[in-house]
C-alpha atoms as a PDB file:
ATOM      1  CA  UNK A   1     136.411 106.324 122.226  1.00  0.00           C
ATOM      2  CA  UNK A   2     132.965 106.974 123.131  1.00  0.00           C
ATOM      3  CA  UNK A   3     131.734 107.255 120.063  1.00  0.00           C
ATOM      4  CA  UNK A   4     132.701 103.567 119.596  1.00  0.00           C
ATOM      5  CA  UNK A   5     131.394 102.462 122.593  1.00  0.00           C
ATOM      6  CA  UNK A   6     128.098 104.254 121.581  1.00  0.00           C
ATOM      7  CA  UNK A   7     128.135 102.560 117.626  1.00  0.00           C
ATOM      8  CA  UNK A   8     129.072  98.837 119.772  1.00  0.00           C
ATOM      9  CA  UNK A   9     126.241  99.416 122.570  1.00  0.00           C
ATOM     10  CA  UNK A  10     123.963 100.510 118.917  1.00  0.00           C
ATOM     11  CA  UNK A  11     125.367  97.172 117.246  1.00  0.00           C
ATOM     12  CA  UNK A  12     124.830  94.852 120.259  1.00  0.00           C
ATOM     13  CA  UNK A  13     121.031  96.673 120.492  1.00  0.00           C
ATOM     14  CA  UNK A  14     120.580  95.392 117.242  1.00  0.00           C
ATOM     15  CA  UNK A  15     121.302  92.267 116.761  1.00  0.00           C
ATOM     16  CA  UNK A  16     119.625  91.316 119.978  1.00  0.00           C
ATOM     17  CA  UNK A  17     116.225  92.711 118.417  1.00  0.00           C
ATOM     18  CA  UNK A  18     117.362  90.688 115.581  1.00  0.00           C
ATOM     19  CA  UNK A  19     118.023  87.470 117.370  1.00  0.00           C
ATOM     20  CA  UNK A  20     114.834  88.076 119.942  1.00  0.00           C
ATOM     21  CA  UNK A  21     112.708  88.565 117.255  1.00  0.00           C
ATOM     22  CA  UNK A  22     114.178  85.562 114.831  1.00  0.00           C
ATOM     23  CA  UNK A  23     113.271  83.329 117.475  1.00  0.00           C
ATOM     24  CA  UNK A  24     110.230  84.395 119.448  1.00  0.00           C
ATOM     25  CA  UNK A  25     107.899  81.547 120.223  1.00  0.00           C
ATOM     26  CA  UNK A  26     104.877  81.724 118.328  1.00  0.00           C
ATOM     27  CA  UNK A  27     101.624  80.928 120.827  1.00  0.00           C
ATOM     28  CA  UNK A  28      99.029  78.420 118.883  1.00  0.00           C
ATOM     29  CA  UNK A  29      96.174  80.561 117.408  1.00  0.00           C
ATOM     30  CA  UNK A  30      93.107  78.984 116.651  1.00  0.00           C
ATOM     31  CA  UNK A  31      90.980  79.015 113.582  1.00  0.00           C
ATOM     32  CA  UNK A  32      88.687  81.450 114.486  1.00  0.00           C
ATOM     33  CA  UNK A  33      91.623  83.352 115.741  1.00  0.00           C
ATOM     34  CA  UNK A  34      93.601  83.388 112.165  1.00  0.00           C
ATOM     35  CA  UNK A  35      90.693  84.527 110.603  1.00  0.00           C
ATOM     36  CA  UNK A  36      90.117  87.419 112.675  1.00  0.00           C
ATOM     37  CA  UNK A  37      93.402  88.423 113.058  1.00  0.00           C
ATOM     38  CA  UNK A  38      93.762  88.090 108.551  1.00  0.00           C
ATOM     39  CA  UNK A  39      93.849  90.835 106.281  1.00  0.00           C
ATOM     40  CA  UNK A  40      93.554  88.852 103.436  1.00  0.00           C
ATOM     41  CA  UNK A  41      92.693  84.919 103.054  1.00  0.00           C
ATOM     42  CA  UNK A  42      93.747  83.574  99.435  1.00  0.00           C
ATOM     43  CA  UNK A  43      94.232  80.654  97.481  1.00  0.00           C
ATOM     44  CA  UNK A  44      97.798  81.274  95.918  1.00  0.00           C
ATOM     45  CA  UNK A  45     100.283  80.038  93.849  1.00  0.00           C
ATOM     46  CA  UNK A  46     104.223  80.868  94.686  1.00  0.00           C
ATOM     47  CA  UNK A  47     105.317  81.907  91.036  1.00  0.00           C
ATOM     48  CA  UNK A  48     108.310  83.951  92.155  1.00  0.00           C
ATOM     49  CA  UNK A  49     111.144  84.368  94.687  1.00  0.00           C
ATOM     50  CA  UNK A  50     114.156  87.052  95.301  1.00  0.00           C
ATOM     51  CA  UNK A  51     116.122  87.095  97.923  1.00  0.00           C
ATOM     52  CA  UNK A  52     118.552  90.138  98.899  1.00  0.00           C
ATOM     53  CA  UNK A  53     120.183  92.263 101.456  1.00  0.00           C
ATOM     54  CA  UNK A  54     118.715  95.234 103.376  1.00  0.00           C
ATOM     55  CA  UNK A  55     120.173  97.612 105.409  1.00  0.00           C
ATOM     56  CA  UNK A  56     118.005  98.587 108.676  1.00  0.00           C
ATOM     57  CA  UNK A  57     119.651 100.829 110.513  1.00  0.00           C
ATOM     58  CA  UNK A  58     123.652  99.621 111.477  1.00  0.00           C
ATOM     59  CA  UNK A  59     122.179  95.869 110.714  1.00  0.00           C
ATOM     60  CA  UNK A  60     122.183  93.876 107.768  1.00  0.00           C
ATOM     61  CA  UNK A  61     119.912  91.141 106.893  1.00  0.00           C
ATOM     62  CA  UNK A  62     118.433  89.025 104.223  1.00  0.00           C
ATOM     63  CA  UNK A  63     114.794  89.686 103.280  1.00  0.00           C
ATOM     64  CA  UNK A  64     113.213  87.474 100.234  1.00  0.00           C
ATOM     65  CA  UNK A  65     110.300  88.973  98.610  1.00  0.00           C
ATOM     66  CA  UNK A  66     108.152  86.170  96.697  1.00  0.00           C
ATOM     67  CA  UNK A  67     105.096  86.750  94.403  1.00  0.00           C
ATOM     68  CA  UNK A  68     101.929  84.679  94.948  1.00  0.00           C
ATOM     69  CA  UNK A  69      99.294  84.430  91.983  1.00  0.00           C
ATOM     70  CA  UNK A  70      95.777  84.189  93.875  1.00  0.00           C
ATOM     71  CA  UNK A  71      93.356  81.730  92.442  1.00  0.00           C
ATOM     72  CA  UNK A  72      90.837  82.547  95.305  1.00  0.00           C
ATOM     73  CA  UNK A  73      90.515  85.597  97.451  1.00  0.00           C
ATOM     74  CA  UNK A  74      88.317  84.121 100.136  1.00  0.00           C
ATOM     75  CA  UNK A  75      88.451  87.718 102.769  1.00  0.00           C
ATOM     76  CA  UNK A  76      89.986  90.851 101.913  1.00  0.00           C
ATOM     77  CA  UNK A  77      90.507  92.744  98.221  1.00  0.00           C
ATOM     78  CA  UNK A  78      90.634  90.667  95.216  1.00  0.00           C
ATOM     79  CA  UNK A  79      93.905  90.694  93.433  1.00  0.00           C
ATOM     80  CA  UNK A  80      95.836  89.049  90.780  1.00  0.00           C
ATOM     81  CA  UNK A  81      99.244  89.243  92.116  1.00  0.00           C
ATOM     82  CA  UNK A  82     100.402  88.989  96.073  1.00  0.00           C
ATOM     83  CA  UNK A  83     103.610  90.034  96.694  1.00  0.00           C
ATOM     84  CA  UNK A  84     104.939  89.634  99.951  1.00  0.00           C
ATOM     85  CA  UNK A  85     108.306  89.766 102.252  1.00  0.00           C
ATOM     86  CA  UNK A  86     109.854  87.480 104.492  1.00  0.00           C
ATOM     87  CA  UNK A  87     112.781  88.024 106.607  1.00  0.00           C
ATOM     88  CA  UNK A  88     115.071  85.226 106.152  1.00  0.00           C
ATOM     89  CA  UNK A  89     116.668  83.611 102.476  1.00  0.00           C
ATOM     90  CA  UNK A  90     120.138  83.359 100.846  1.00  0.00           C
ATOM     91  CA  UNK A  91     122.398  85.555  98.798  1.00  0.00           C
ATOM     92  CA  UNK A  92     125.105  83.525  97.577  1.00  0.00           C
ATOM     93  CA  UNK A  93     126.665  81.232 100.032  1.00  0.00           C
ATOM     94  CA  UNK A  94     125.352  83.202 103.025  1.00  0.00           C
ATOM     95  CA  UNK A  95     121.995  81.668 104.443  1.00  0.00           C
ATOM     96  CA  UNK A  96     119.835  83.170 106.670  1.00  0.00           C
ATOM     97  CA  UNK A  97     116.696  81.383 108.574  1.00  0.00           C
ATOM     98  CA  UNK A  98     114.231  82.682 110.809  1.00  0.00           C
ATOM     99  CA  UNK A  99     112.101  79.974 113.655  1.00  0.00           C
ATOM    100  CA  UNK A 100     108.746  80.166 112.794  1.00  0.00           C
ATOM    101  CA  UNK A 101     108.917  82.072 108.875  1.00  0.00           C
ATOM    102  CA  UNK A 102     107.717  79.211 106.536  1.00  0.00           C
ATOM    103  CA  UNK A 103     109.231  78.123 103.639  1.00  0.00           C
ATOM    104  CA  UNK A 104     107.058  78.225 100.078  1.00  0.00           C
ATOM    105  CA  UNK A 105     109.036  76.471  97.250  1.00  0.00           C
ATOM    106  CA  UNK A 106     108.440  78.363  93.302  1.00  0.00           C
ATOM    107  CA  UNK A 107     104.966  75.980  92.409  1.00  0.00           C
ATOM    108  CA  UNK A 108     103.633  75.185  95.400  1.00  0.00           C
ATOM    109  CA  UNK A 109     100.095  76.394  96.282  1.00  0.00           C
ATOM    110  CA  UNK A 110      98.580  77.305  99.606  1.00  0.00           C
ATOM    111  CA  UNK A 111      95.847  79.002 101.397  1.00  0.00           C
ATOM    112  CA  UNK A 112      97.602  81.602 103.208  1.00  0.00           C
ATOM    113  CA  UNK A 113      96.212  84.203 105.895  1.00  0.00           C
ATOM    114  CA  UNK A 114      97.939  87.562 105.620  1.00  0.00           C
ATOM    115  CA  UNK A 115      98.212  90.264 107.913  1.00  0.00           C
ATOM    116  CA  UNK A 116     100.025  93.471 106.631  1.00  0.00           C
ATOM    117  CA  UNK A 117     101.144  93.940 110.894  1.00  0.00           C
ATOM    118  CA  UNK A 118     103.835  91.315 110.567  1.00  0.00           C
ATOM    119  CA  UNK A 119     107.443  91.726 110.653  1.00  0.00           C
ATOM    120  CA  UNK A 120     109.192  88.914 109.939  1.00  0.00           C
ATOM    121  CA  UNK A 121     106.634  87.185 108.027  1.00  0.00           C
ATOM    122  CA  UNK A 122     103.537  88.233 106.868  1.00  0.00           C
ATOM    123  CA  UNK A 123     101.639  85.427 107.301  1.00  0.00           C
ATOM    124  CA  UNK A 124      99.339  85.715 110.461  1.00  0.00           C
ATOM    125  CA  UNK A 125     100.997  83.616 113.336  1.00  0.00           C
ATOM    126  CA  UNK A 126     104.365  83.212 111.616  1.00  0.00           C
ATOM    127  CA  UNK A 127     103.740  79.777 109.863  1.00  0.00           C
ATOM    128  CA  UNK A 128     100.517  78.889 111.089  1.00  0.00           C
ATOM    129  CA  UNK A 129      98.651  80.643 108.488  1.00  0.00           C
ATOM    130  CA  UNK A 130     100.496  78.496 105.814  1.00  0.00           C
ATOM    131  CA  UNK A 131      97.951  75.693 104.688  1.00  0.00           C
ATOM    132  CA  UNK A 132      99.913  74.163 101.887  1.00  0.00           C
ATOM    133  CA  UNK A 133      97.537  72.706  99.443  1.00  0.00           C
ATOM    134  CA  UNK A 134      98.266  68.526  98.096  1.00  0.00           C
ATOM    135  CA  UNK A 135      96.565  66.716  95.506  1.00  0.00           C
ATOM    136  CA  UNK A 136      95.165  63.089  96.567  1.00  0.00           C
ATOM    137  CA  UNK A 137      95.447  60.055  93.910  1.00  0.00           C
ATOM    138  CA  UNK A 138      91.374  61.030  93.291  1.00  0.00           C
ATOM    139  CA  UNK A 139      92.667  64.556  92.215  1.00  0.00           C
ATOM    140  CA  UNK A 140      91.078  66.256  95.270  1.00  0.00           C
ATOM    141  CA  UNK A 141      92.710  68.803  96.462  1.00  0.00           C
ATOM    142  CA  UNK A 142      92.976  69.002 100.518  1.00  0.00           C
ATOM    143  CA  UNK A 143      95.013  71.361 103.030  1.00  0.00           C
ATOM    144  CA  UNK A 144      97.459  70.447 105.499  1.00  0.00           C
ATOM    145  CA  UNK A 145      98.933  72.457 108.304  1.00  0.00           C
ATOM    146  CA  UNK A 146     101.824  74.149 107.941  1.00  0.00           C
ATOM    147  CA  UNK A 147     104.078  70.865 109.012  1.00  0.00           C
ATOM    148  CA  UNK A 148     102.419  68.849 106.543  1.00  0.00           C
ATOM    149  CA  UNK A 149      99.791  67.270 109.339  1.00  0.00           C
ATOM    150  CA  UNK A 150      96.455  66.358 108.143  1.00  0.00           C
ATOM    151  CA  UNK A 151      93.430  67.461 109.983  1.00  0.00           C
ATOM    152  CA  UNK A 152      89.491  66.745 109.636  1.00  0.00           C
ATOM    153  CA  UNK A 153      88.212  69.789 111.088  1.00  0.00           C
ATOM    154  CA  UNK A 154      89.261  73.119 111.726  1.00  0.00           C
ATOM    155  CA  UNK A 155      88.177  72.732 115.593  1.00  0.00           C
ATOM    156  CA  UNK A 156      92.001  71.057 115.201  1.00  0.00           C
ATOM    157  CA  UNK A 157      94.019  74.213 114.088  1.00  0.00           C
ATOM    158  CA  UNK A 158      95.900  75.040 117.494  1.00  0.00           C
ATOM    159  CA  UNK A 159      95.671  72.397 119.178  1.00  0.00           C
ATOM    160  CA  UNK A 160      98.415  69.730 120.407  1.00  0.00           C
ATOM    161  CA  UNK A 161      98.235  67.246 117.500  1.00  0.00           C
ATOM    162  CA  UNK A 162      97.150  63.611 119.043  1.00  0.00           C
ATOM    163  CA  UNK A 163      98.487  60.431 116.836  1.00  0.00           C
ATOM    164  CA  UNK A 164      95.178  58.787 115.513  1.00  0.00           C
ATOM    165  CA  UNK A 165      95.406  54.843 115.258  1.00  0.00           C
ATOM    166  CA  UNK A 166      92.492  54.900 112.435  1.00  0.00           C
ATOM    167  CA  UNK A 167      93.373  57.234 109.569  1.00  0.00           C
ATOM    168  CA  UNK A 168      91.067  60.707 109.787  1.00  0.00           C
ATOM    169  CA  UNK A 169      89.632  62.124 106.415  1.00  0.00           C
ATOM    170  CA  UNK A 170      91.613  65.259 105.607  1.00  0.00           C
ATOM    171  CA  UNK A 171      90.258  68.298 104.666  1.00  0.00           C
ATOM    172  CA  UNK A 172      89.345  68.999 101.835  1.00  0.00           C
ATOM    173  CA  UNK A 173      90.034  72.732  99.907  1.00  0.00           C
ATOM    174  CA  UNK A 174      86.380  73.244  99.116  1.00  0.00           C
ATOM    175  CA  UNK A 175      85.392  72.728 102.900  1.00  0.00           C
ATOM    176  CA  UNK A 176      88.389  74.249 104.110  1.00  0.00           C
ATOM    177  CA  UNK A 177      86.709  77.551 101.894  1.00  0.00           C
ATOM    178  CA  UNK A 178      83.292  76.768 103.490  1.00  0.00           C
ATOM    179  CA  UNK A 179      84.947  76.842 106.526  1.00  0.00           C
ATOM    180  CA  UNK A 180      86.437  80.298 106.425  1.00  0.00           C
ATOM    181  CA  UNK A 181      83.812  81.998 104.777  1.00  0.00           C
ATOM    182  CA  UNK A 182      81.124  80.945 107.101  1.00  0.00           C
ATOM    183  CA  UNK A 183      83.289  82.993 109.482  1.00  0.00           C
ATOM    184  CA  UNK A 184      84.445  86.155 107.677  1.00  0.00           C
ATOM    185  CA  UNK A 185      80.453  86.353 106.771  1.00  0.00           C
END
């Protein structure tokens, strides 16, 4: 009898981690902060995706491991191939999401900033360090944040986004670069 009381009181320890962790608030960083707080800043290409269980412990929970090819390291070692692992994916039917983990379809490309601390996702700040990269009509390529907002100037990263009733230039990749490496310098 105690000893299931003890594997229960283990169980129940568990899955509150679990469910604290899946849905801590993330606090805005700001641009200065993601870079500082970034192992790695690249320019990168998801090119592959596998999702699976893992056993931690008495839990179980999905983890998906994707591969990024880097077209740009812009801080930290150079590399061909990224991988990295995010809690959350599906096996089958069974589907498993985590508040604040983005989600990077096979083909799309992003600046990401990476921090090799990170739990639940490795990118610094959850999904704030997700810039997905878009091509305009011109073929210029500019960043977004991780919602798909546009911004002008990295001053904006963090803060509440204000609705604009004249359309703001987006950033572009190339200035978005300038940008970080005139701060990891």
């Amino acid at each position: 009898m105690h000893r299931q009381i003890r594997r229960l009181g283990l169980r129940l320890c568990a899955l509150l981690a679990f469910a604290h962790h899946a849905n801590a608030q993330v606090i805005p960083l700001s641009f200065s902060e993601l870079v500082a707080e970034a192992d790695s800043i690249v320019v990168a290409e998801a090119i592959e995706a596998r999702s699976e269980w893992v056993n931690v412990g008495a839990s179980r929970h999905i983890v998906t491991r994707m591969t990024f090819r880097v077209e740009d390291t812009v801080k930290g070692l150079s590399r061909i191939l990224l991988p990295l692992e995010f809690l959350g994916g599906q096996v089958g039917d069974m589907r498993q999401e985590v508040s604040g983990v983005p989600r990077i379809d096979i083909g799309n490309r992003a600046v990401l900033f990476v921090s090799a601390d990170r739990a639940a996702s490795p990118i610094v700040g959850h999904m704030q360090g997700h810039f997905p990269i878009n091509r305009a009509p011109d073929g210029t390529d500019y960043v977004t944040l991780h919602n798909r907002r546009t911004f002008s100037a990295v001053a904006q990263i963090g803060d509440p986004v204000l609705v604009s009733q004249v359309a703001l230039p987006t950033m572009t990749l190339d200035a978005f670069r300038n940008e970080i490496g005139v701060l990891v310098r």
